[in-house]
Protein backbone atom coordinates (compact mmCIF):
# COMPACT_ATOMS: atom_id res chain seq x y z
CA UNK A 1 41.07 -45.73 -60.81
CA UNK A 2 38.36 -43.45 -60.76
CA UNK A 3 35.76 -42.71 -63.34
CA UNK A 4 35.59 -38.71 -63.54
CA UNK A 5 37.09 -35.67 -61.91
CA UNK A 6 35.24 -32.90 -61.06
CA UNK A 7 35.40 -30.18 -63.42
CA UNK A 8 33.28 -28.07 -61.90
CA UNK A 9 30.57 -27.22 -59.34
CA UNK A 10 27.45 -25.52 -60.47
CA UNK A 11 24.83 -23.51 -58.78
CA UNK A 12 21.59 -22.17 -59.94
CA UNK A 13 21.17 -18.76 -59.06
CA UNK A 14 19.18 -15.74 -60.03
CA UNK A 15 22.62 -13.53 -60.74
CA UNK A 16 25.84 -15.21 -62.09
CA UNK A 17 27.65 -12.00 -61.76
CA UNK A 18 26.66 -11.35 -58.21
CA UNK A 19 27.21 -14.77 -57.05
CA UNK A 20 30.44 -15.26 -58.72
CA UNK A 21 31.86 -12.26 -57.05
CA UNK A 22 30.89 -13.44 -53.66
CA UNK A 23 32.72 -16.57 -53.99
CA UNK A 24 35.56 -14.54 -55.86
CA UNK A 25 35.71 -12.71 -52.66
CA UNK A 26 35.66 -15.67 -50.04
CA UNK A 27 37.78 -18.33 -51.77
CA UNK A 28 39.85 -16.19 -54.66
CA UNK A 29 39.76 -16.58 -58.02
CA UNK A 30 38.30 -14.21 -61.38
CA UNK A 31 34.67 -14.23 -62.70
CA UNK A 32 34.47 -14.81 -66.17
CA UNK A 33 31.99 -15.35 -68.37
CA UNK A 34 28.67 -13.30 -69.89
CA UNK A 35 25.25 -13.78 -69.84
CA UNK A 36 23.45 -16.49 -67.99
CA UNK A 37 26.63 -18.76 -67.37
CA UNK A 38 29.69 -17.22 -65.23
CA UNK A 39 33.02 -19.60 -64.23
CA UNK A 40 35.35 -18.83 -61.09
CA UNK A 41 38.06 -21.03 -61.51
CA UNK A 42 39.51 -21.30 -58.04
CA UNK A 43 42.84 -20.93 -57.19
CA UNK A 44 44.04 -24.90 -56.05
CA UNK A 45 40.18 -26.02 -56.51
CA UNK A 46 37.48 -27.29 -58.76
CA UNK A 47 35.75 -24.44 -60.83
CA UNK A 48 32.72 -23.00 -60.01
CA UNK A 49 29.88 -21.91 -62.09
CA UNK A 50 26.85 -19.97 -61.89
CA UNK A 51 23.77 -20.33 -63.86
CA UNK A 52 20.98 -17.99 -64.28
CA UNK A 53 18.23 -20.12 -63.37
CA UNK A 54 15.14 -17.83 -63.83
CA UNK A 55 12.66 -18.31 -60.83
CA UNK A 56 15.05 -19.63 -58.89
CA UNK A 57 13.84 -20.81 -55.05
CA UNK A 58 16.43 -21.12 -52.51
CA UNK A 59 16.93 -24.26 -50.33
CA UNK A 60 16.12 -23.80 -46.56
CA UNK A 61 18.58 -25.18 -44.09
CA UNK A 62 17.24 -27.64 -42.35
CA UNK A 63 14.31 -28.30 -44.14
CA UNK A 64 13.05 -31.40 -45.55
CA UNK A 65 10.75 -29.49 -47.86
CA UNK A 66 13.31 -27.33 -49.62
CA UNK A 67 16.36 -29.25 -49.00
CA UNK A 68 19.68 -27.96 -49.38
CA UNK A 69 20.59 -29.99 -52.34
CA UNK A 70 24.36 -29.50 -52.31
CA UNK A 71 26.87 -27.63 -50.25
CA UNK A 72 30.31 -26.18 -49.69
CA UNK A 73 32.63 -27.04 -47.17
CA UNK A 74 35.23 -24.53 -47.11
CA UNK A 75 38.64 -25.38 -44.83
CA UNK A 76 39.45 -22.30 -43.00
CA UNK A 77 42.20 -21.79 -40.52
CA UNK A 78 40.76 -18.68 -38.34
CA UNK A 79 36.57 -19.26 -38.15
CA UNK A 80 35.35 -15.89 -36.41
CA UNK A 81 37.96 -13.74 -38.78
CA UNK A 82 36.43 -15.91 -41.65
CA UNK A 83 33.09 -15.40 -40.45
CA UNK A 84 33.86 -11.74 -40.27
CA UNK A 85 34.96 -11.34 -44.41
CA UNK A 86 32.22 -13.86 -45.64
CA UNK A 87 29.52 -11.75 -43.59
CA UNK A 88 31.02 -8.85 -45.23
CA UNK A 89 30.25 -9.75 -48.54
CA UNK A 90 27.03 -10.61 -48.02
CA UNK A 91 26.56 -13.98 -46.25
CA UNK A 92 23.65 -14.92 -43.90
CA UNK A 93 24.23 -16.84 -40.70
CA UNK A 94 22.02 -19.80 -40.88
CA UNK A 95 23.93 -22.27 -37.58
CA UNK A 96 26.49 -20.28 -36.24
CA UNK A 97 25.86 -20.04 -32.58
CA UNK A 98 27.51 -23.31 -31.30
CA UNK A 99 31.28 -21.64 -30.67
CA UNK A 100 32.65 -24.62 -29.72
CA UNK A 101 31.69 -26.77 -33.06
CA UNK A 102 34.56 -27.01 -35.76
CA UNK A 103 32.21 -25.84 -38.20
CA UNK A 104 29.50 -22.37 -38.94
CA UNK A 105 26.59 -22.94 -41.39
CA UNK A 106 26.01 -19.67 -43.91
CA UNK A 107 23.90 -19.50 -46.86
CA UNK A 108 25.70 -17.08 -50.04
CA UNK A 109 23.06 -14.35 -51.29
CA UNK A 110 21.29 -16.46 -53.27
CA UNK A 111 20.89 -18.86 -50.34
CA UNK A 112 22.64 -21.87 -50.91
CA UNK A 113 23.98 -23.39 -47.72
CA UNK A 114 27.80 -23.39 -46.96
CA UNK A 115 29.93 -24.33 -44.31
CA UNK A 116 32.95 -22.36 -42.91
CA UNK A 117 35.15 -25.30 -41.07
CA UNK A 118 38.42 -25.50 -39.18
CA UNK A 119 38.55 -29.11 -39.33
């Protein structure tokens, strides 16, 4: 039996809103919430929150110095047509040149890393 569930994954960010509608846009879901704290409960997933977290410094991937902290896997089926919609809303490539890996390493706009796989 386990202890806890998740209820939800957090991220520090400079803009909820922003970063909420990214993720809204690459995994599904509504952004709600005002202020400094925004949910995204995602549709067959754990929720995810953003928190305004004022001075906010990105991680750098790889970088022992500002290490990435936490990231997202997220399961696709197609990678270069998901690569295609999450670098239209806004995502940077970070690891993305190795075709032949099962996985592509983006960070969101407020640079956290995330991984699109087909795995």
């Amino acid at each position: 039996m386990s202890v806890a569930k998740v209820g939800s994954v957090v991220l520090d960010c400079p803009d909820p809103h922003a970063l909420a509608g990214f993720y809204a846009g690459v995994v599904g879901g509504t952004p709600e919430g005002e202020g400094d704290w925004v949910d995204l409960a995602v549709p067959g997933g754990p929720t995810l929150a953003f928190q305004r977290a004022e001075g906010h410094v990105p991680p750098r991937w790889p970088a022992a110095d500002r290490s990435q902290q936490f990231h997202l896997d997220l399961t696709v089926e197609d990678l270069d047509a998901a690569e295609k919609e999450v670098l239209a809303l806004g995502a940077e490539p970070l690891d993305t040149e190795d075709r032949s890996r099962g996985f592509r390493v983006y960070a969101d706009p407020a640079g956290h890393p995330f991984c699109l796989c087909a795995c």
